[in-house]
Protein backbone atom coordinates (compact mmCIF):
# COMPACT_ATOMS: atom_id res chain seq x y z
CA UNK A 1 127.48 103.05 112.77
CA UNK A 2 130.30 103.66 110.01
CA UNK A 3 130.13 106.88 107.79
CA UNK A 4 127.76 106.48 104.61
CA UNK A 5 126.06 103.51 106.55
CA UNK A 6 122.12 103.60 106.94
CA UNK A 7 120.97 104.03 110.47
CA UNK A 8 119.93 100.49 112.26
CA UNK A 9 116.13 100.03 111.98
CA UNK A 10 114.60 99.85 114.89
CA UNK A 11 111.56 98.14 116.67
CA UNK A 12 108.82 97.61 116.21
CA UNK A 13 110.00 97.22 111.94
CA UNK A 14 108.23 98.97 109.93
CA UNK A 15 108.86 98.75 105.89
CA UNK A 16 107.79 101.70 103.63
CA UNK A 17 105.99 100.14 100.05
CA UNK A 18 106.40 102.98 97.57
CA UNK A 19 104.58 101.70 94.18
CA UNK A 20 105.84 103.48 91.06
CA UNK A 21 105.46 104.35 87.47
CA UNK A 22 107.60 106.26 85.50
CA UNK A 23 108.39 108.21 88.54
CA UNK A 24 111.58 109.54 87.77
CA UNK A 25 111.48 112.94 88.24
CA UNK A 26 109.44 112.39 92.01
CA UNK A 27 110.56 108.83 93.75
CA UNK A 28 114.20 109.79 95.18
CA UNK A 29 112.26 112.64 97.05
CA UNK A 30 109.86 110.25 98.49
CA UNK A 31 112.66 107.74 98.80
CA UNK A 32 114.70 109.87 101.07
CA UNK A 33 111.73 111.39 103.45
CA UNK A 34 111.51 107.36 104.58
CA UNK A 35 115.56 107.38 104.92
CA UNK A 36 114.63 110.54 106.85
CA UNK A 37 112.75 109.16 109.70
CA UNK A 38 113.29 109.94 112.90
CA UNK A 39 111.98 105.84 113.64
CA UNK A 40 113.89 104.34 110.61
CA UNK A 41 112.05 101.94 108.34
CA UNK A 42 114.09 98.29 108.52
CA UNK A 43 113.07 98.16 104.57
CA UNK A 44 112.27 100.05 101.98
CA UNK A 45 110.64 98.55 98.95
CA UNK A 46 110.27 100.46 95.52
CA UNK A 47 108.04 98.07 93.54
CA UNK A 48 108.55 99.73 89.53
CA UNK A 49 105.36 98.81 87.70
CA UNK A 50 106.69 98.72 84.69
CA UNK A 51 107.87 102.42 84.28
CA UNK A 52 109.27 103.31 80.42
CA UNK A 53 111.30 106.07 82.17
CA UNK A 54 114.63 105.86 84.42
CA UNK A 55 112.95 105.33 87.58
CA UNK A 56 114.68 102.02 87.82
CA UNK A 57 118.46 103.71 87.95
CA UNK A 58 117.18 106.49 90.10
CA UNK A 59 116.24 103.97 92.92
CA UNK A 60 118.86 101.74 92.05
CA UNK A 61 121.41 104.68 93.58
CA UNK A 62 120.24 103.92 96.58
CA UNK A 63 121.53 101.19 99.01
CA UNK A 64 120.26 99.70 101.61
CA UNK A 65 117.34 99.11 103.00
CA UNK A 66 116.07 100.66 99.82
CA UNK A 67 115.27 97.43 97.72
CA UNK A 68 113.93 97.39 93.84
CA UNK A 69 111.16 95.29 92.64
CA UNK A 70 110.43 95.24 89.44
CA UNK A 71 107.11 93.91 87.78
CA UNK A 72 105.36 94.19 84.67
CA UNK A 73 102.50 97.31 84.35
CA UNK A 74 99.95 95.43 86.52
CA UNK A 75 98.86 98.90 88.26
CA UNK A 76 99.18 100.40 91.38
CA UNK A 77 97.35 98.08 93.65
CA UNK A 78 99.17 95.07 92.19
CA UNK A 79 102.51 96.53 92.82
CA UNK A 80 101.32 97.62 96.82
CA UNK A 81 100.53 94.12 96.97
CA UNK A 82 103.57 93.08 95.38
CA UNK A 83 105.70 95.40 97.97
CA UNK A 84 104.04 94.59 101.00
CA UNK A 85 104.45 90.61 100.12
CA UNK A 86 108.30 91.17 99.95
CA UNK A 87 108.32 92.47 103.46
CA UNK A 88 108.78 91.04 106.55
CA UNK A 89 108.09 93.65 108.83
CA UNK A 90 105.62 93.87 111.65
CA UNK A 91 104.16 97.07 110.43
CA UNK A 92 103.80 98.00 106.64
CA UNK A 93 103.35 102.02 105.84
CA UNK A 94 102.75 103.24 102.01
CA UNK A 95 103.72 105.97 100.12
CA UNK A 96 103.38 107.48 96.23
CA UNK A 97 106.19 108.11 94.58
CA UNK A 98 105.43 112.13 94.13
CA UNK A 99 104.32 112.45 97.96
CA UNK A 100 107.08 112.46 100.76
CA UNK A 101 107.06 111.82 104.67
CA UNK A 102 107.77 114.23 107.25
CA UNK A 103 110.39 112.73 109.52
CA UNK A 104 108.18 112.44 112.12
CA UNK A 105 105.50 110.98 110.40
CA UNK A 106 106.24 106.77 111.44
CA UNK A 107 107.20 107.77 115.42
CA UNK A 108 104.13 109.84 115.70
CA UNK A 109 101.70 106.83 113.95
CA UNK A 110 103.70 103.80 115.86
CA UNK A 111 102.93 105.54 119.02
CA UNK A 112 99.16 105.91 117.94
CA UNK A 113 98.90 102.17 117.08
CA UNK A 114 100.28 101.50 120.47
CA UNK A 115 97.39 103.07 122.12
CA UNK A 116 94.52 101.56 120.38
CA UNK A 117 93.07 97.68 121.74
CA UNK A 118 93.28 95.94 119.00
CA UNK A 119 95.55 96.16 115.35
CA UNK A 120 93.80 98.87 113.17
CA UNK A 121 95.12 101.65 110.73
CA UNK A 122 96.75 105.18 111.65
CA UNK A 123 96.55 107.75 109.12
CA UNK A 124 97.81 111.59 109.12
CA UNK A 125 96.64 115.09 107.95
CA UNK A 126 98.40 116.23 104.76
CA UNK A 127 99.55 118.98 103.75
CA UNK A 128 99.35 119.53 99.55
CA UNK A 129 102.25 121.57 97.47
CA UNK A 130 101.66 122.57 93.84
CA UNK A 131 104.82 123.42 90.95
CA UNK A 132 107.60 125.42 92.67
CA UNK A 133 106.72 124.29 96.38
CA UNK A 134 103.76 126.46 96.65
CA UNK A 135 101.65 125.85 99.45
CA UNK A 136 98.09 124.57 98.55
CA UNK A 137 96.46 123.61 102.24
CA UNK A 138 95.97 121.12 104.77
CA UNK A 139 93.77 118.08 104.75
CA UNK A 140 92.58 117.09 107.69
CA UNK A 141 91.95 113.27 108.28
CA UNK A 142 89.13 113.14 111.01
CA UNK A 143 87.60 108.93 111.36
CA UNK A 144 85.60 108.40 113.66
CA UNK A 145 82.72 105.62 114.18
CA UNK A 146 80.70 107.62 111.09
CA UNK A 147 83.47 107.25 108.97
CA UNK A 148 82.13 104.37 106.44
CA UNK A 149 78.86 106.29 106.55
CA UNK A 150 80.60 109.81 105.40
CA UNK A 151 82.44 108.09 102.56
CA UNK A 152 79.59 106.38 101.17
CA UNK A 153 77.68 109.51 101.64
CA UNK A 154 80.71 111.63 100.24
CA UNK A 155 80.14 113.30 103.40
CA UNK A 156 83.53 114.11 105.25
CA UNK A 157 85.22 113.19 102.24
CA UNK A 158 88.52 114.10 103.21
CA UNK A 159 89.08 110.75 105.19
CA UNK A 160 89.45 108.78 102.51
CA UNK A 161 93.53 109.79 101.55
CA UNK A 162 95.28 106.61 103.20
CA UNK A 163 97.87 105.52 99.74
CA UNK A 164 100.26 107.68 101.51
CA UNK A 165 99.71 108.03 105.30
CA UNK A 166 98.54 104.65 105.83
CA UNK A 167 100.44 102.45 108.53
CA UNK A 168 99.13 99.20 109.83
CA UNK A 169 100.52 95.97 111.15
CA UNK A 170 101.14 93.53 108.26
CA UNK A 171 98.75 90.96 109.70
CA UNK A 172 95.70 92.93 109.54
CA UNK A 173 96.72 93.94 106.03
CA UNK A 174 96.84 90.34 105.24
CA UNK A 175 93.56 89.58 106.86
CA UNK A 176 91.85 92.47 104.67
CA UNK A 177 93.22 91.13 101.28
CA UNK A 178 95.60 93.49 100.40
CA UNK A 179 94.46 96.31 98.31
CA UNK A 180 92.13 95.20 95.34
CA UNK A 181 94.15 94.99 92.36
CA UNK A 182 90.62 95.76 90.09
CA UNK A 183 91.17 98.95 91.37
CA UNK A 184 92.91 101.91 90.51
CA UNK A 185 92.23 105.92 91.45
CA UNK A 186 89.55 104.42 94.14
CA UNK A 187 92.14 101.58 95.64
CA UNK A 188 92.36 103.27 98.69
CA UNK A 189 88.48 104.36 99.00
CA UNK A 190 87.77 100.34 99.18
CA UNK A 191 90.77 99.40 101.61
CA UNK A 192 89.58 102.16 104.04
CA UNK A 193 86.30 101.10 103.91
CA UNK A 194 86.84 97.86 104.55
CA UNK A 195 89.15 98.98 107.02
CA UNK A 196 86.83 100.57 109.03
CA UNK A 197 84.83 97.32 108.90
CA UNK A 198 87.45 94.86 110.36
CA UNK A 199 88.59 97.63 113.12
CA UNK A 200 89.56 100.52 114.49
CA UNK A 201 90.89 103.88 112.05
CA UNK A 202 92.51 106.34 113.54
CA UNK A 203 94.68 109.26 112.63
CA UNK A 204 97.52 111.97 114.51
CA UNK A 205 96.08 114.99 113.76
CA UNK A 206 99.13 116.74 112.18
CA UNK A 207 100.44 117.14 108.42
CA UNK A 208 102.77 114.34 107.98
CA UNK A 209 102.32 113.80 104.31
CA UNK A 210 103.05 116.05 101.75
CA UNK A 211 101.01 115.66 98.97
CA UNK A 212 102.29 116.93 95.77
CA UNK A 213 99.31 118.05 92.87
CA UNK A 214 100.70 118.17 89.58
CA UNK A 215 99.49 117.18 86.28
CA UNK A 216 99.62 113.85 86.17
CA UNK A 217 97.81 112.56 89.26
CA UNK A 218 95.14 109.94 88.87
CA UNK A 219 92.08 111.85 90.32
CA UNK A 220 92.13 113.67 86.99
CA UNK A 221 90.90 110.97 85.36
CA UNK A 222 87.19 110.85 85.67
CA UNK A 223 86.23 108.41 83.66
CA UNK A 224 88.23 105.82 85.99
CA UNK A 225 87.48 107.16 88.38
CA UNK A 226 83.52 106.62 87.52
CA UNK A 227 84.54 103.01 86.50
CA UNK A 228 86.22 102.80 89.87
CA UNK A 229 83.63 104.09 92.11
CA UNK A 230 80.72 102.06 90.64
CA UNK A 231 82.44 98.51 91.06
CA UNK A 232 83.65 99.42 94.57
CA UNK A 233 80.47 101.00 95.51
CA UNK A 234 78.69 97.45 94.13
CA UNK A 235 81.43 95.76 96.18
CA UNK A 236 80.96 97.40 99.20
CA UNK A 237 77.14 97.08 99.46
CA UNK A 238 77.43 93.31 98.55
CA UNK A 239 78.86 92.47 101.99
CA UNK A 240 76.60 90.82 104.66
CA UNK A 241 78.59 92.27 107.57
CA UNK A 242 78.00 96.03 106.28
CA UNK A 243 75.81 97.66 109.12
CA UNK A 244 72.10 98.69 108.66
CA UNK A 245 72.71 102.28 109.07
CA UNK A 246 75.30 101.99 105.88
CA UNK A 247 73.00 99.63 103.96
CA UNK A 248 69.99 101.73 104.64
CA UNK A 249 71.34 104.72 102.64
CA UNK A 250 72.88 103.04 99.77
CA UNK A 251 69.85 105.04 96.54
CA UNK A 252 71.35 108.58 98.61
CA UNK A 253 74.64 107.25 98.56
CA UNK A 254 74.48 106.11 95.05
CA UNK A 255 72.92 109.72 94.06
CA UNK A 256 75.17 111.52 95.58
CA UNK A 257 78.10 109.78 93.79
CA UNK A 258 76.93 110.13 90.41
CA UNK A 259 75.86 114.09 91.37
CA UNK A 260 79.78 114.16 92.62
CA UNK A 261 80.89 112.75 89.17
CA UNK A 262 78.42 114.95 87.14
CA UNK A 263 80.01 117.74 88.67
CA UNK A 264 83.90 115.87 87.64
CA UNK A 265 82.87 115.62 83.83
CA UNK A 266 81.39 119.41 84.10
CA UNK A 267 84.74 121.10 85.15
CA UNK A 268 86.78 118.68 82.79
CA UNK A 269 83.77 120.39 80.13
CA UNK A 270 82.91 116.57 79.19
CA UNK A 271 79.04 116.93 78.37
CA UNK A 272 78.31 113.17 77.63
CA UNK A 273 79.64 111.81 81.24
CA UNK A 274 77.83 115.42 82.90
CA UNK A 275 74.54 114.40 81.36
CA UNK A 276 74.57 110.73 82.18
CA UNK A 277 75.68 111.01 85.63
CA UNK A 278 72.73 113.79 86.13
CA UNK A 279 70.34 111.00 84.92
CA UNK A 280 71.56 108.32 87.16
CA UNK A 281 71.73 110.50 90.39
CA UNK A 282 68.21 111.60 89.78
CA UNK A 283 67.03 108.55 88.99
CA UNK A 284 67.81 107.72 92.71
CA UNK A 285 67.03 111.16 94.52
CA UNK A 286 64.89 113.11 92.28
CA UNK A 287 64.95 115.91 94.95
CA UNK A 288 68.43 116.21 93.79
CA UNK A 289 67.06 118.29 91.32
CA UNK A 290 67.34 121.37 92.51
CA UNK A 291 70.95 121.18 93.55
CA UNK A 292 71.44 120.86 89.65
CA UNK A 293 69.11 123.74 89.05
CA UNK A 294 71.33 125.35 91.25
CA UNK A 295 74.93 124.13 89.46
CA UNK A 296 75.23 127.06 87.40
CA UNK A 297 74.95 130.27 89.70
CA UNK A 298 77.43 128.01 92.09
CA UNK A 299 79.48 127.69 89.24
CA UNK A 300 79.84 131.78 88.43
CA UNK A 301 79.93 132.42 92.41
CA UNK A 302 82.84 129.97 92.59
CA UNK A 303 84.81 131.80 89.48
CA UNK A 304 84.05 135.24 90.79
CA UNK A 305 85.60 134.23 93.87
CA UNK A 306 88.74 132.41 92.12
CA UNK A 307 89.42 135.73 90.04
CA UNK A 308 89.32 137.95 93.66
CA UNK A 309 91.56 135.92 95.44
């Protein structure tokens, strides 16, 4: 290999799909963590969604096999789809334009994937960083054969982060429809769950993500992500092939989410989405109640505790 020349991919391929808008100030980060990996990616595709910003000539710097795609704002699905249909790869891996890869992170999931029986998707524990670096904790992903049940259920929560740790062989992402372009700040929520329909979900337990929480992320939007959450919870429990023991809780699962957005709209101190939520969760679990009678003294425990630490 000649000086300045990108190392030879190597087998199995794998292409990283990093969807962006206005990313300018994040995406060469994320960009080099895939030029970083220790089992280099044979593409890279940067799919620009329309960004007002100079994300295009910050990729564009870049040679190959980082590749620019650039679309129209069609939202972040669309443009995953977009990326993934550009490849031709045998695995496809994603990643968010503010997140970045530890160099590790493809050898360590590639060697997972080997091991299962059948094609299925490999996630990874991340590890979130805040303004200036600082360290904000590990997430661990944990599926297991409960899994669909704990995310309807909102129960285990913390497997439901695949936009940047998935990896999974291209034909099984074909075969699941790609990522549903309906969706935004829950897109990942409905490809994992119907994921763990269509086979097996694993993960390497170690932080091989780095999450970054700033500002602008999209799970500060509540109000999508209430839009979101209904029309992929409808979705979900729509489908024949969902098992009984899913099905069976769907009035606890559907209380539960609207007690989980309830509590959303009370820390973003929006009263109108707090109050309807409330109504809707107790509609379906009226015992709920006194885990809202209980909201406020949680809510001066968990401030009390903020201003110690």
């Amino acid at each position: 290999m000649r000086a300045g020349e990108p190392p030879a991919a190597a087998e199995p391929s794998v292409a990283a799909v990093i969807p962006v808008y206005n990313g300018a100030a994040f995406v060469a980060d994320a960009i080099e963590s895939v030029l970083a990996q220790t089992h280099p990616v044979a593409e890279c595709i940067v799919v620009d969604d329309g960004s007002t910003d100079a994300t295009a000539e910050v990729v564009a710097r870049f040679g190959p096999p980082v590749r620019l795609i650039r679309q129209a704002n069609s939202g972040v699905s669309a443009a995953r789809n977009r990326g993934v249909a550009a490849t031709g790869t045998r695995y496809v891996a994603f990643l968010d334009a503010d997140d970045a890869w530890a160099p590790e992170k493809l050898e360590r999931q590639l060697a997972a994937a080997a091991d299962l029986d059948r094609p299925g998707l490999v996630m990874c524990d991340l590890e979130q960083f805040g303004e200036g670096g600082a360290d904000l904790g590990r997430v661990a992903m944990r599926p297991g054969p409960g899994t669909l049940r704990d995310m309807v259920l909102f129960e285990g929560v913390e497997t439901v982060s695949c936009s940047s740790t998935a990896l999974l062989e291209r034909a099984l992402f074909d075969a699941l429809g790609g990522f549903d372009p309906r969706l935004s700040q829950s897109a990942d929520w409905d490809f994992l769950a119907r994921a763990c329909l269509a086979g097996p979900v694993v993960a390497v337990p170690e932080p091989l993500v780095r999450y970054r929480v700033h500002g602008a992320n999209m799970s500060r939007n509540v109000g999508l992500l209430e839009r979101d959450m209904t029309y992929a919870f409808a979705k979900l429990f729509a489908r024949d092939d969902l098992p009984e023991d899913v099905r069976a809780c769907r009035r606890r699962a559907e209380a539960n989410l609207h007690r989980m957005l309830a509590g959303s709209y009370f820390r973003r101190r929006a009263p109108a989405g707090f109050v309807r939520n409330t109504a809707r969760s107790l509609a379906r679990d009226p015992a709920a109640l006194r885990w809202y009678a209980a909201f406020p003294a949680r809510r001066v425990r968990a401030a009390l505790r903020s201003r110690q630490a």
